[in-house]
PDB file of N, CA and C in Angstrom:
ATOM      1  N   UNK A   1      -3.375   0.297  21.915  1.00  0.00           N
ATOM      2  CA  UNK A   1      -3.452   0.304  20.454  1.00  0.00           C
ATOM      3  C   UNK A   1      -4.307  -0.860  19.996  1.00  0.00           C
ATOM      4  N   UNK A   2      -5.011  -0.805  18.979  1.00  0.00           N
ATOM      5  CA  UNK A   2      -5.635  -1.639  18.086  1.00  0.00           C
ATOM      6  C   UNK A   2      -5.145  -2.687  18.133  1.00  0.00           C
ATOM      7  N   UNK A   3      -5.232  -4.182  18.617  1.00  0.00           N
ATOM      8  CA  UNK A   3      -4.885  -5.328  18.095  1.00  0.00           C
ATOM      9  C   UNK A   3      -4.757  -6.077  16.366  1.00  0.00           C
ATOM     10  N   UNK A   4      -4.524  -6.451  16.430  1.00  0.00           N
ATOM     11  CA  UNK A   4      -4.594  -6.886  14.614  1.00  0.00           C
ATOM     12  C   UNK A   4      -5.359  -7.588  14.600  1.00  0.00           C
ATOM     13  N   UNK A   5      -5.654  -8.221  13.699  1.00  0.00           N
ATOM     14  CA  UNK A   5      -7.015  -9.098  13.178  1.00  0.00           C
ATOM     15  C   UNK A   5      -5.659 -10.159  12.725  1.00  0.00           C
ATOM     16  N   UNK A   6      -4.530  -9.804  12.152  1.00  0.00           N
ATOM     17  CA  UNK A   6      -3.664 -10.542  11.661  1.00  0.00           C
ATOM     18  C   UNK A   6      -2.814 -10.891  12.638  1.00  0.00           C
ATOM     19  N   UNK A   7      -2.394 -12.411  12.910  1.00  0.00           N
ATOM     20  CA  UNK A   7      -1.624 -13.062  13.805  1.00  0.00           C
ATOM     21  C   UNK A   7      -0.123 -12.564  12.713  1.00  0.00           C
ATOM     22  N   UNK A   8       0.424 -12.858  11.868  1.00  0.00           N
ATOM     23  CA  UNK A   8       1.482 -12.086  11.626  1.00  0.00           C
ATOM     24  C   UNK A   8       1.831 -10.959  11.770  1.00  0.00           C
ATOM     25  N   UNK A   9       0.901  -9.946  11.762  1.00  0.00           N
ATOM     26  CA  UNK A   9       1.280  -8.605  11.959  1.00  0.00           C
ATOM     27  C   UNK A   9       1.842  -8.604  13.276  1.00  0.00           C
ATOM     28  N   UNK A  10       0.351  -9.396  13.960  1.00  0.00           N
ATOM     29  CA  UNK A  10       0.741  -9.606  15.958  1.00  0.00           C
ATOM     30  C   UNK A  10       2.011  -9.929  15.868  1.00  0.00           C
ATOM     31  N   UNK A  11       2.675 -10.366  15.351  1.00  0.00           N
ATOM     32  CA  UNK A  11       4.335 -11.368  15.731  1.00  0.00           C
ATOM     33  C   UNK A  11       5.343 -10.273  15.518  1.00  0.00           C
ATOM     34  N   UNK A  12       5.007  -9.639  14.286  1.00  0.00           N
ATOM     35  CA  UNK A  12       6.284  -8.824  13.906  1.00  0.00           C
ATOM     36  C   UNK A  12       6.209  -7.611  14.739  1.00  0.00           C
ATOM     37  N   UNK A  13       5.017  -6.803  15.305  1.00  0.00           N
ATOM     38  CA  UNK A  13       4.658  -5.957  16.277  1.00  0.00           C
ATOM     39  C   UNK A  13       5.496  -6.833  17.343  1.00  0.00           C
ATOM     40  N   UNK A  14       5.270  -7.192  18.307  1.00  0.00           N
ATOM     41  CA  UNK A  14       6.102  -8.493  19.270  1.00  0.00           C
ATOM     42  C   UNK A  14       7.408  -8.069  19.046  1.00  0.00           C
ATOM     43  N   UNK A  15       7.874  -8.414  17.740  1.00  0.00           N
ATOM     44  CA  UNK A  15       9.048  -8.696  18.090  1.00  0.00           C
ATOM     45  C   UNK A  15      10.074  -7.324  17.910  1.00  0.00           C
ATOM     46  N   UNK A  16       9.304  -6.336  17.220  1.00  0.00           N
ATOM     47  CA  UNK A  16       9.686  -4.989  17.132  1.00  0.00           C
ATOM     48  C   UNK A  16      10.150  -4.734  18.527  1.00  0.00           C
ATOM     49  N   UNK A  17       9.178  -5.016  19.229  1.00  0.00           N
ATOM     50  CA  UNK A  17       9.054  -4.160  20.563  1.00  0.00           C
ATOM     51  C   UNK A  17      10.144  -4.718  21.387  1.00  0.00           C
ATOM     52  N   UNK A  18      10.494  -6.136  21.405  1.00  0.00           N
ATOM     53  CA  UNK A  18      11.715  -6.804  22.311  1.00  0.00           C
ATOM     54  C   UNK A  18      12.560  -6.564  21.428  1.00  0.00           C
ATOM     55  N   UNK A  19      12.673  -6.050  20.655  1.00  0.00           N
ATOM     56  CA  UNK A  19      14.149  -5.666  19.914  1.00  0.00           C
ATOM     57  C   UNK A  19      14.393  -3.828  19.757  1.00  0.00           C
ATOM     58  N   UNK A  20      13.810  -3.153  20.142  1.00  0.00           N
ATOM     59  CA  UNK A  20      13.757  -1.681  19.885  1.00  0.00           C
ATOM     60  C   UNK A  20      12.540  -1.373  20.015  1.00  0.00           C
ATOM     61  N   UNK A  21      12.851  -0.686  21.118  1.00  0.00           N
ATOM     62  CA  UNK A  21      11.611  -0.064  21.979  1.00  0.00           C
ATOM     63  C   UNK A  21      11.082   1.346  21.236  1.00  0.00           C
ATOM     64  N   UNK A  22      11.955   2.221  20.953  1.00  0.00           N
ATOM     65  CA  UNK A  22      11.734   3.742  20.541  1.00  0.00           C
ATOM     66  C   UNK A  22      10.839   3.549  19.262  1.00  0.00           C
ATOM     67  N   UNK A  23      11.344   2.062  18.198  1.00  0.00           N
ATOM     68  CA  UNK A  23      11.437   2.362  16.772  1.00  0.00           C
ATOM     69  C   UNK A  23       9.500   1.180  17.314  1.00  0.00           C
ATOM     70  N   UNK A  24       9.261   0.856  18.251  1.00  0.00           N
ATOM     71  CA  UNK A  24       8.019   0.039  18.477  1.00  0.00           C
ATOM     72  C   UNK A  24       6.918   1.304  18.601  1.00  0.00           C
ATOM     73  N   UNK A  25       7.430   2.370  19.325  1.00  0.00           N
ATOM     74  CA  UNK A  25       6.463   3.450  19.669  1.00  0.00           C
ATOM     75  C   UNK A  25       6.653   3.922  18.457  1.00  0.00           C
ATOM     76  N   UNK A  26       7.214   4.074  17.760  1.00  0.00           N
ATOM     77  CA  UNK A  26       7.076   5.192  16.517  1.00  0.00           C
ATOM     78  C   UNK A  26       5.953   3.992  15.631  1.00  0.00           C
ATOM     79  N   UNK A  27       6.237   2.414  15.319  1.00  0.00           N
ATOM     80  CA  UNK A  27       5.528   2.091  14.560  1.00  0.00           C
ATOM     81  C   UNK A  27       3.860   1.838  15.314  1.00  0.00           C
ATOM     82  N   UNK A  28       3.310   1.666  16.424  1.00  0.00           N
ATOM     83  CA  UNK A  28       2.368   1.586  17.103  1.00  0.00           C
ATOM     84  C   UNK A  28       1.667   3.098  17.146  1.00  0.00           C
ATOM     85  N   UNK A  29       2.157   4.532  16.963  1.00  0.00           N
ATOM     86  CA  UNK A  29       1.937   5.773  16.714  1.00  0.00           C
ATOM     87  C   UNK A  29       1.579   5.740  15.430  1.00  0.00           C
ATOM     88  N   UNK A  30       1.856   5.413  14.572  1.00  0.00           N
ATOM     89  CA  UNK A  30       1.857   5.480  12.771  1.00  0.00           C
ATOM     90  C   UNK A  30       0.600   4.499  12.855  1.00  0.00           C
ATOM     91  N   UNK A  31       0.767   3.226  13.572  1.00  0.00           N
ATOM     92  CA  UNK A  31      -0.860   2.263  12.918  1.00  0.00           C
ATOM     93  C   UNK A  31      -1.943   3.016  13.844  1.00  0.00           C
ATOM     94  N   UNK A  32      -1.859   3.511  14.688  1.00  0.00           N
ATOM     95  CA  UNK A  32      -3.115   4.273  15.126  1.00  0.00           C
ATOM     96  C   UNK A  32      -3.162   5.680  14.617  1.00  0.00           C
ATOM     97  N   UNK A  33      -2.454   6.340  13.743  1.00  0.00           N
ATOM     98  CA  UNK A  33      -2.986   7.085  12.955  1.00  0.00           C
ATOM     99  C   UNK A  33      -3.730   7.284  11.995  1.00  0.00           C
ATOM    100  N   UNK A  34      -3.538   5.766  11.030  1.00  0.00           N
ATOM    101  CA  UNK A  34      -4.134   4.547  10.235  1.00  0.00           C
ATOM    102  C   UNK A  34      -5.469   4.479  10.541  1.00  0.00           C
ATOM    103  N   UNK A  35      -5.599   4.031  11.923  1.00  0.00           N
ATOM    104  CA  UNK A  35      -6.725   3.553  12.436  1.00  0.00           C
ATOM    105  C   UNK A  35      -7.580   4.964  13.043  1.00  0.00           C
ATOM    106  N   UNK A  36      -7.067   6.039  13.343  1.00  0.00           N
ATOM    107  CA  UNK A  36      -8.173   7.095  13.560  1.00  0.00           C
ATOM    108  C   UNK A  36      -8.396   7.105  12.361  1.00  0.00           C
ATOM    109  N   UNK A  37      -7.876   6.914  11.058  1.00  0.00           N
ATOM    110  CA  UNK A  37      -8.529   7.781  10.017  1.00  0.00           C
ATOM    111  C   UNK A  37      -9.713   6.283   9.091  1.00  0.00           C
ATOM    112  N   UNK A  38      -8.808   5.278   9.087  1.00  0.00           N
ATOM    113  CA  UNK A  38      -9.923   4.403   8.938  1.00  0.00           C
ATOM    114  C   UNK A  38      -9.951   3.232  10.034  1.00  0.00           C
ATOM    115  N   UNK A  39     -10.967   3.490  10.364  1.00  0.00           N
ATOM    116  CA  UNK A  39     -11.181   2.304  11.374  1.00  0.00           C
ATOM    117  C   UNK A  39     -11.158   1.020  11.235  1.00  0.00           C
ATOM    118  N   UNK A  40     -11.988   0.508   9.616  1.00  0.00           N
ATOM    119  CA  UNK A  40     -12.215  -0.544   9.124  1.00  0.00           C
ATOM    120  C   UNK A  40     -11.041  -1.145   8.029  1.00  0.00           C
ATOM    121  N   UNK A  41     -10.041  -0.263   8.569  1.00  0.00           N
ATOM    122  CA  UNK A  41      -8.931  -0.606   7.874  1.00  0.00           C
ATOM    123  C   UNK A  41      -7.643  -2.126   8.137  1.00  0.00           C
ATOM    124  N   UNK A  42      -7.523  -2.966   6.926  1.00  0.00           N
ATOM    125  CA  UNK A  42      -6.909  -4.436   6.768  1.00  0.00           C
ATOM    126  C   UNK A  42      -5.675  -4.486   6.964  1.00  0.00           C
ATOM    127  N   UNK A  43      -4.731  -5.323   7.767  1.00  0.00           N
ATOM    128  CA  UNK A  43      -3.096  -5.413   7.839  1.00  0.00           C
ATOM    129  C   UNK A  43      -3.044  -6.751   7.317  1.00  0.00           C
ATOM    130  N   UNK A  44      -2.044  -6.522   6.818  1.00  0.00           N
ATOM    131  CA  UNK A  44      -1.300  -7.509   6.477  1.00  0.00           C
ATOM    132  C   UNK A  44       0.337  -7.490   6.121  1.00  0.00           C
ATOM    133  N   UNK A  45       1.220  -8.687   6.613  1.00  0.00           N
ATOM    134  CA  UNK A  45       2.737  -8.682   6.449  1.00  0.00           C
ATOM    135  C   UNK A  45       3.209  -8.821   5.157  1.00  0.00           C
ATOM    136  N   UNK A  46       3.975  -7.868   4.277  1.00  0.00           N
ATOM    137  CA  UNK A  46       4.314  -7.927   2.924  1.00  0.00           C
ATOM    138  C   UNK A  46       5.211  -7.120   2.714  1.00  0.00           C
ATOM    139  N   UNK A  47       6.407  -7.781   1.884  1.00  0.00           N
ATOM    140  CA  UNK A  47       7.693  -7.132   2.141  1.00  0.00           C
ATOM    141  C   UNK A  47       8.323  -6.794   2.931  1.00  0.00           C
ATOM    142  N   UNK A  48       7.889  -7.423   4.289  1.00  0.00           N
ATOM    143  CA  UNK A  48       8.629  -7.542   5.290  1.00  0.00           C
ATOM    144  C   UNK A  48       8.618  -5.938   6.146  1.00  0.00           C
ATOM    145  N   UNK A  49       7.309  -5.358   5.981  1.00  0.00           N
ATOM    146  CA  UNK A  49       6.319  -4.686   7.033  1.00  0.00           C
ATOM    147  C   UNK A  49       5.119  -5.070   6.868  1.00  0.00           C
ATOM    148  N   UNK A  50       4.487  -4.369   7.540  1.00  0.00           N
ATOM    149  CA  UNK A  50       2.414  -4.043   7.396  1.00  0.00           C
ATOM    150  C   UNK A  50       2.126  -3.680   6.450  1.00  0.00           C
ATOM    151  N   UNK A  51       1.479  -3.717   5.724  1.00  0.00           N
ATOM    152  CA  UNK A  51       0.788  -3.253   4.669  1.00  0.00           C
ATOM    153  C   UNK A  51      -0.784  -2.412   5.081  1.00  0.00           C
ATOM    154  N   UNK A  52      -1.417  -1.641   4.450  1.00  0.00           N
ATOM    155  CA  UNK A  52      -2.563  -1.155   4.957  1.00  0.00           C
ATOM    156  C   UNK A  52      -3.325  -0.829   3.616  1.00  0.00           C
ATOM    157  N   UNK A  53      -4.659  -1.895   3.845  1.00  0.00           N
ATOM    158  CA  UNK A  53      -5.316  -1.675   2.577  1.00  0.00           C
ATOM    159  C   UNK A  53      -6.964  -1.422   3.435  1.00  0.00           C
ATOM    160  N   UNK A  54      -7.596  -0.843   2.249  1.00  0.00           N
ATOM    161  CA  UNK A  54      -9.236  -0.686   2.557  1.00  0.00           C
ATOM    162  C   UNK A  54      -9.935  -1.621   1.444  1.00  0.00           C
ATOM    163  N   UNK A  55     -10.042  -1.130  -0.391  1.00  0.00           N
ATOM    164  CA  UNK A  55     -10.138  -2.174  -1.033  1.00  0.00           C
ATOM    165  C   UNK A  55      -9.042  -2.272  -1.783  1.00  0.00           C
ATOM    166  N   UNK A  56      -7.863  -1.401  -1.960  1.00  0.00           N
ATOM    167  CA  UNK A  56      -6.524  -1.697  -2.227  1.00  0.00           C
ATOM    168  C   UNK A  56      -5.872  -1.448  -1.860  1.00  0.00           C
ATOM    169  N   UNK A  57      -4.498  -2.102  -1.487  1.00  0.00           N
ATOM    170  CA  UNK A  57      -3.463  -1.082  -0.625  1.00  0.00           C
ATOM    171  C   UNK A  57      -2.981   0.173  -0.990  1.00  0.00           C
ATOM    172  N   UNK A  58      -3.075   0.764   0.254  1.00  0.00           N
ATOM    173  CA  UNK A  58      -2.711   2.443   0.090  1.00  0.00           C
ATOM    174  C   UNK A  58      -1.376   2.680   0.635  1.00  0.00           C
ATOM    175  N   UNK A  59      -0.262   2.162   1.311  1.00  0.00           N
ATOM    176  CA  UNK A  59       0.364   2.557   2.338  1.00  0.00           C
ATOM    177  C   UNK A  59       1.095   1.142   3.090  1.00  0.00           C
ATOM    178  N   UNK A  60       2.074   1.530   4.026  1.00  0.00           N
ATOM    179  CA  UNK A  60       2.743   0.524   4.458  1.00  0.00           C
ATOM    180  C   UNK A  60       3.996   1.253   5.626  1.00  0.00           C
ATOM    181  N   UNK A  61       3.782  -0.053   6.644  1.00  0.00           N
ATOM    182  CA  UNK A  61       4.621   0.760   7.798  1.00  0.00           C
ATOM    183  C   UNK A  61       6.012  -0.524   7.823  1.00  0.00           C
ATOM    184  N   UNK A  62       7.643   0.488   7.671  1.00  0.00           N
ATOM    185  CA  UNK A  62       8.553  -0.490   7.460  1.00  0.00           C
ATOM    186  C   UNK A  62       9.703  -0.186   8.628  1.00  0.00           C
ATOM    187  N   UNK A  63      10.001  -1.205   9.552  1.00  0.00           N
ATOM    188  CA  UNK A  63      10.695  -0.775  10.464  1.00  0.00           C
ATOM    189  C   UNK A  63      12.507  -1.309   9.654  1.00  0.00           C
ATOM    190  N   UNK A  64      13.231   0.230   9.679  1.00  0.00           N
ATOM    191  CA  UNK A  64      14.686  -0.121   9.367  1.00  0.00           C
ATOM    192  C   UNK A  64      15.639  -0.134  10.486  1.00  0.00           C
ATOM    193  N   UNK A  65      17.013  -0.229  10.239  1.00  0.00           N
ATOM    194  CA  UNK A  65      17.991   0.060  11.258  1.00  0.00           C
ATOM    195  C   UNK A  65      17.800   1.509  12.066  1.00  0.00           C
ATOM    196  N   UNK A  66      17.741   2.772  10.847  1.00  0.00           N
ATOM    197  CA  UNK A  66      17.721   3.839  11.765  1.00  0.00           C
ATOM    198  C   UNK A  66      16.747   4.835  11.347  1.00  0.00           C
ATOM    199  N   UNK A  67      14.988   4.138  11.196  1.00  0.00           N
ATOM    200  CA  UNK A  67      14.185   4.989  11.381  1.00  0.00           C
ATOM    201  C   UNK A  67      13.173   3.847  10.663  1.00  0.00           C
ATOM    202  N   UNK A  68      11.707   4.370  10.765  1.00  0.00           N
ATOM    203  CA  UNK A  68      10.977   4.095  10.319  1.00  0.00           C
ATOM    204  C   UNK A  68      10.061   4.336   9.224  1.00  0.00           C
ATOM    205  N   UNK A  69       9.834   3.712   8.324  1.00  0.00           N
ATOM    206  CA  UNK A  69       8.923   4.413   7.255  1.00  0.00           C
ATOM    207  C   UNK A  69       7.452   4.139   7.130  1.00  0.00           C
ATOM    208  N   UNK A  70       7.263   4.993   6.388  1.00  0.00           N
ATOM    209  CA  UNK A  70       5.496   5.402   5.845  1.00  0.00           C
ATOM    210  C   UNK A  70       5.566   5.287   4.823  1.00  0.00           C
ATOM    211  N   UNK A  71       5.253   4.339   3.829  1.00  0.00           N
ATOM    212  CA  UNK A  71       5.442   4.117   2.173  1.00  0.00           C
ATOM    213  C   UNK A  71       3.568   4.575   2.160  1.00  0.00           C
ATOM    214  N   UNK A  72       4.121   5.391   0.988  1.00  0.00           N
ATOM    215  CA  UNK A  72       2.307   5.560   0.320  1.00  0.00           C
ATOM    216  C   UNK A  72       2.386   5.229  -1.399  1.00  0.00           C
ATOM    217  N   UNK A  73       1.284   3.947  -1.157  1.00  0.00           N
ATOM    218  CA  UNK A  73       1.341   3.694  -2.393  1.00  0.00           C
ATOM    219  C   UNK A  73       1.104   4.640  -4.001  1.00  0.00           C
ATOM    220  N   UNK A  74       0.781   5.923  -3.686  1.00  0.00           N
ATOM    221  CA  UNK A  74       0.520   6.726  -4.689  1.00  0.00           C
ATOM    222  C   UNK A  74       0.527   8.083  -3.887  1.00  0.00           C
ATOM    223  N   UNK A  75       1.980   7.598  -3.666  1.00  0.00           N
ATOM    224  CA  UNK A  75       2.241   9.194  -2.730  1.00  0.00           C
ATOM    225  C   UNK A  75       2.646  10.510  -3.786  1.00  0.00           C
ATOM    226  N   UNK A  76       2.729   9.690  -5.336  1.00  0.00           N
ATOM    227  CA  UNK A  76       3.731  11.020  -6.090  1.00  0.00           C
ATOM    228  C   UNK A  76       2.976  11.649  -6.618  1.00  0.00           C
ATOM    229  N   UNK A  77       1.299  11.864  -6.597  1.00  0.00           N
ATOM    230  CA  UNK A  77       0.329  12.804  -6.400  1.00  0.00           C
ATOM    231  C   UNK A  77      -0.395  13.320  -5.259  1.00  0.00           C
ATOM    232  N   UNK A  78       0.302  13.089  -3.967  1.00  0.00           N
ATOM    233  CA  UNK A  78       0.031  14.015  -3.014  1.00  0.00           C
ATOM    234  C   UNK A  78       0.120  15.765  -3.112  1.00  0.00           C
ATOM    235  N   UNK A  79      -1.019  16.022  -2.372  1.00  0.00           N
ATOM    236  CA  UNK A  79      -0.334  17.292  -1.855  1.00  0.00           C
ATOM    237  C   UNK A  79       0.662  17.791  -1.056  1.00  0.00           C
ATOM    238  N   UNK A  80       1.853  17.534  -0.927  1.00  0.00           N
ATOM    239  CA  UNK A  80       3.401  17.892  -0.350  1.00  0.00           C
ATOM    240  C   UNK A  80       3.859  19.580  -0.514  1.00  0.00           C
ATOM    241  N   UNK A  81       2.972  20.734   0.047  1.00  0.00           N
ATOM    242  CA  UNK A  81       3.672  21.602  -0.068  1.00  0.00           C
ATOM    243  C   UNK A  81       5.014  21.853   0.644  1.00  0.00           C
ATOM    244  N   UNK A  82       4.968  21.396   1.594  1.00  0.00           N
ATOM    245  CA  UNK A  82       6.528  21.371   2.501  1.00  0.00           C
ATOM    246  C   UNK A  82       7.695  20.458   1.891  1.00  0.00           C
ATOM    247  N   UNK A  83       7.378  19.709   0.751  1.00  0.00           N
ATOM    248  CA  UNK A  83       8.276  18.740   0.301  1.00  0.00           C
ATOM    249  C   UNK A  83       8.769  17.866   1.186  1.00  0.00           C
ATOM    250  N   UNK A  84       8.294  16.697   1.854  1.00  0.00           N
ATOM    251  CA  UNK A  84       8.489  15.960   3.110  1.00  0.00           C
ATOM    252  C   UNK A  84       8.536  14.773   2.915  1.00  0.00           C
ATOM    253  N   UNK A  85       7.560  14.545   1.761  1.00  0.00           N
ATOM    254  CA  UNK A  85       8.044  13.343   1.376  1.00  0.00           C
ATOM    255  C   UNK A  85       9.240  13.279   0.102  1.00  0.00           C
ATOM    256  N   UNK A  86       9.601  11.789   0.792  1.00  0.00           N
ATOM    257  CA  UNK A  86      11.041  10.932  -0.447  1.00  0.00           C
ATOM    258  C   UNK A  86      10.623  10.339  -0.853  1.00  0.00           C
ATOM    259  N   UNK A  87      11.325  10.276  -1.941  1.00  0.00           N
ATOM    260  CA  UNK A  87      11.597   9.055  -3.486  1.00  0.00           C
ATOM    261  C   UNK A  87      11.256   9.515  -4.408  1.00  0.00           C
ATOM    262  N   UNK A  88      11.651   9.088  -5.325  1.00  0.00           N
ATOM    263  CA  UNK A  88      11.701   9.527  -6.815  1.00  0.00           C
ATOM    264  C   UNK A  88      11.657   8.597  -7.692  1.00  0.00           C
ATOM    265  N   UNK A  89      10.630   7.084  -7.307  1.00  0.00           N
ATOM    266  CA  UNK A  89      10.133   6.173  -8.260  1.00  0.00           C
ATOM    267  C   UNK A  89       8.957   6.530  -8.627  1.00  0.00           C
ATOM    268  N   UNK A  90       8.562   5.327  -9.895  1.00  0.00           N
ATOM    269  CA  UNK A  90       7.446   5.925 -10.778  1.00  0.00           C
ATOM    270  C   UNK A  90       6.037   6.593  -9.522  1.00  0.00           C
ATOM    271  N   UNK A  91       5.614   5.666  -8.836  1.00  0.00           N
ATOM    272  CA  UNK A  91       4.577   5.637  -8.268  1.00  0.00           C
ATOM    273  C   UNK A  91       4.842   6.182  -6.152  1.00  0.00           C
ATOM    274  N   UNK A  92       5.534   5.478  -5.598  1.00  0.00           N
ATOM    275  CA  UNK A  92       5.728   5.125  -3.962  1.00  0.00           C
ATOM    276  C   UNK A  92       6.235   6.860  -3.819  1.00  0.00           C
ATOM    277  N   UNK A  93       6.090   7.343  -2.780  1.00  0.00           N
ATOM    278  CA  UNK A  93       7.031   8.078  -1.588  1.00  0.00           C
ATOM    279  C   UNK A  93       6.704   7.401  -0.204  1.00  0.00           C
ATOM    280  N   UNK A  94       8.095   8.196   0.360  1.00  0.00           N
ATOM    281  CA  UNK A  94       7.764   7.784   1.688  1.00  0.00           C
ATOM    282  C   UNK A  94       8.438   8.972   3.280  1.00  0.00           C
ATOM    283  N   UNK A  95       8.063   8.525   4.402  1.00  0.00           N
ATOM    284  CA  UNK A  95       8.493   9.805   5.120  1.00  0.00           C
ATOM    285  C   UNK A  95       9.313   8.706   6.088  1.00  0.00           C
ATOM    286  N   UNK A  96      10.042   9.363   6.238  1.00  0.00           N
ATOM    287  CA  UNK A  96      11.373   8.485   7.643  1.00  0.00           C
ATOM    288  C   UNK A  96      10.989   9.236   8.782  1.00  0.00           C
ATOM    289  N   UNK A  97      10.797   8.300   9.381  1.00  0.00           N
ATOM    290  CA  UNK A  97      10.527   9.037  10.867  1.00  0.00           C
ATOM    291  C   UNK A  97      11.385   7.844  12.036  1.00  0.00           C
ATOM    292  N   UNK A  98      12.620   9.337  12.293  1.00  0.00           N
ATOM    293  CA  UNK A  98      13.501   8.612  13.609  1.00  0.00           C
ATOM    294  C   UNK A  98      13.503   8.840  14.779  1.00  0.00           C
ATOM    295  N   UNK A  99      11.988   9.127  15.170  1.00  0.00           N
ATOM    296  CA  UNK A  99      11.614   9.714  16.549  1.00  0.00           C
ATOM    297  C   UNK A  99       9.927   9.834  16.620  1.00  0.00           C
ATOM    298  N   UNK A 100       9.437   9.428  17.725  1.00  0.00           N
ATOM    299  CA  UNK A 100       8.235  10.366  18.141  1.00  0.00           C
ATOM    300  C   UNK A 100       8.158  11.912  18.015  1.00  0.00           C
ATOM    301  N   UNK A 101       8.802  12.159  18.107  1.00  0.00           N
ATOM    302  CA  UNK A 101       9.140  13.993  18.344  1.00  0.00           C
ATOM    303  C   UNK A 101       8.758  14.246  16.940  1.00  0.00           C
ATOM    304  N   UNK A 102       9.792  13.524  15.759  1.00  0.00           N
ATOM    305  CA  UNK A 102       9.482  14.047  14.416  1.00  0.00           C
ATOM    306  C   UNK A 102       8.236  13.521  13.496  1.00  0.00           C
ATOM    307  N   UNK A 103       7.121  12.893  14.267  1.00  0.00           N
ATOM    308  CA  UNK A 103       6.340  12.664  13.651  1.00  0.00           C
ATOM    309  C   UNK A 103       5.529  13.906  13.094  1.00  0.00           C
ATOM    310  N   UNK A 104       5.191  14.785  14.430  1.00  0.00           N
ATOM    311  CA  UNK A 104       4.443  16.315  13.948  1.00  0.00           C
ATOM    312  C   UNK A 104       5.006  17.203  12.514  1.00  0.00           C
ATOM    313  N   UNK A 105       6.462  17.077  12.627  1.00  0.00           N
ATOM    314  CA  UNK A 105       7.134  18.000  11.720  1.00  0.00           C
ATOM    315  C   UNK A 105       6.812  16.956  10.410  1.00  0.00           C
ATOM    316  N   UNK A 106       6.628  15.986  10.369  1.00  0.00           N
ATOM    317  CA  UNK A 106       6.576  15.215   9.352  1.00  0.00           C
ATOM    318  C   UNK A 106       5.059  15.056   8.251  1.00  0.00           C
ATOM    319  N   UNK A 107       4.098  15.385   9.339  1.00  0.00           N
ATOM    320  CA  UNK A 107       2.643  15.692   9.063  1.00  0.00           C
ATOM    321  C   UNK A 107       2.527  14.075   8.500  1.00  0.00           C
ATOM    322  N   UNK A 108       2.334  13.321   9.475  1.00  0.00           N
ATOM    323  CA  UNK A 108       1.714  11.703   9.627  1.00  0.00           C
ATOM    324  C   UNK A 108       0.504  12.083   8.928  1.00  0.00           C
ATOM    325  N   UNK A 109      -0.172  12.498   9.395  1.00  0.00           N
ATOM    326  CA  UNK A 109      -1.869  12.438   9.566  1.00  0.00           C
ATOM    327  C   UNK A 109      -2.056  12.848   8.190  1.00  0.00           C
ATOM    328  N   UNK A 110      -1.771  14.561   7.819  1.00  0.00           N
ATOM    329  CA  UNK A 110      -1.882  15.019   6.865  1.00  0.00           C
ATOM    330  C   UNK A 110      -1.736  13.985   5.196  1.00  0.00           C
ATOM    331  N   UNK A 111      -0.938  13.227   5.297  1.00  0.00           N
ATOM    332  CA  UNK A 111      -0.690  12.283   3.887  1.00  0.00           C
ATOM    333  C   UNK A 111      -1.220  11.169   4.676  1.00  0.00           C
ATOM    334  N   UNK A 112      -1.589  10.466   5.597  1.00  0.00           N
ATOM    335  CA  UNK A 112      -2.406   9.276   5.518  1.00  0.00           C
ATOM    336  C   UNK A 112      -3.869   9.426   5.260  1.00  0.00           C
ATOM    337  N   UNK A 113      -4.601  11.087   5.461  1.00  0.00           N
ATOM    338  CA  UNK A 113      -5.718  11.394   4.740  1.00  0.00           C
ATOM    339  C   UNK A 113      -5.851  11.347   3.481  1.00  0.00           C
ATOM    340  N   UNK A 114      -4.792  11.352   2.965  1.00  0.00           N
ATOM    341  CA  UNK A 114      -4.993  11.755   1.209  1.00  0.00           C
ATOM    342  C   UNK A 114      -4.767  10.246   0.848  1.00  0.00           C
ATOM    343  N   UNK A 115      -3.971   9.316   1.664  1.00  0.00           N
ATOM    344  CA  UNK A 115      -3.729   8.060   0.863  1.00  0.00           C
ATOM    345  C   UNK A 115      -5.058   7.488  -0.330  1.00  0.00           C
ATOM    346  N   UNK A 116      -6.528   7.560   0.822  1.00  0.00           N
ATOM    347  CA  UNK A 116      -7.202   6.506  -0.096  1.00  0.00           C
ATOM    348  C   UNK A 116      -8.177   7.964  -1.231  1.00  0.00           C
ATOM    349  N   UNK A 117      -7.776   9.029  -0.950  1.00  0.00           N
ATOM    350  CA  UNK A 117      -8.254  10.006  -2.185  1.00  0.00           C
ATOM    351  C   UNK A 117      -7.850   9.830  -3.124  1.00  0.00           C
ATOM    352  N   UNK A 118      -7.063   9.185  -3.948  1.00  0.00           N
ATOM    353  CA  UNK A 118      -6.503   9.255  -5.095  1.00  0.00           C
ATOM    354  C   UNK A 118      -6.847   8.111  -6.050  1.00  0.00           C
ATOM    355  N   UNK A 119      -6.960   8.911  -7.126  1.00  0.00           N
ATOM    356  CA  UNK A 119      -7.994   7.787  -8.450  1.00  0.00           C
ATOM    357  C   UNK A 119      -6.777   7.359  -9.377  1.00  0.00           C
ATOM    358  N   UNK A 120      -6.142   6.266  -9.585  1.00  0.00           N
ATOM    359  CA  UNK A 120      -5.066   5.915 -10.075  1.00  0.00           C
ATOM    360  C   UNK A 120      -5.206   5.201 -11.655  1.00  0.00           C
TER     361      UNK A 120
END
């Protein structure tokens, strides 16, 4: 996987991984999905995950007790025909993912394409 450019990100990646191995592959799967779609894409630690910006942040990877999230910063004009993403604040959704397995059913890829489409 992609190294960070950010020595914090490096740490909290680190320490994911010696503390929960499953929930390290799910978040190292999610930033290289990030990174196929933009390459030239910025991390940074905020709110206590990654953040992922190009020239503003779009998105954010948050490791919890029992799963991981995908916050999109202007997820509540996505295209969601399957209804997959959560929340019901003004602006954020997000997708929980408590497995490798459920990343496919979750369509990762599909809403990290649309993140930086949207004119806010």
């Amino acid at each position: 996987m992609t190294k960070s450019a950010s020595i914090e990100v490096q740490d909290f990646i680190h320490k994911v991984m010696a503390l929960d191995k499953p929930k390290y592959q799910i978040l190292e799967e999610l930033r290289k999905i990030v990174f196929m779609n933009y390459p030239e894409v910025k991390e940074r630690m905020m709110y206590g995950g990654i953040m992922f910006s190009l020239e503003d942040d779009f998105g954010g990877v948050f490791v919890y007790k029992n799963h991981v999230s995908f916050e999109f910063s202007y997820g509540y004009i996505f295209n969601d025909p399957d209804k997959l993403l959560e929340g019901n604040g003004k602006y954020r959704r997000h997708l929980k993912i408590t497995s490798l397995d459920s990343m496919d059913m979750k369509q990762v890829d599909f809403f990290v394409k649309q993140a930086t489409q949207v004119d806010d």
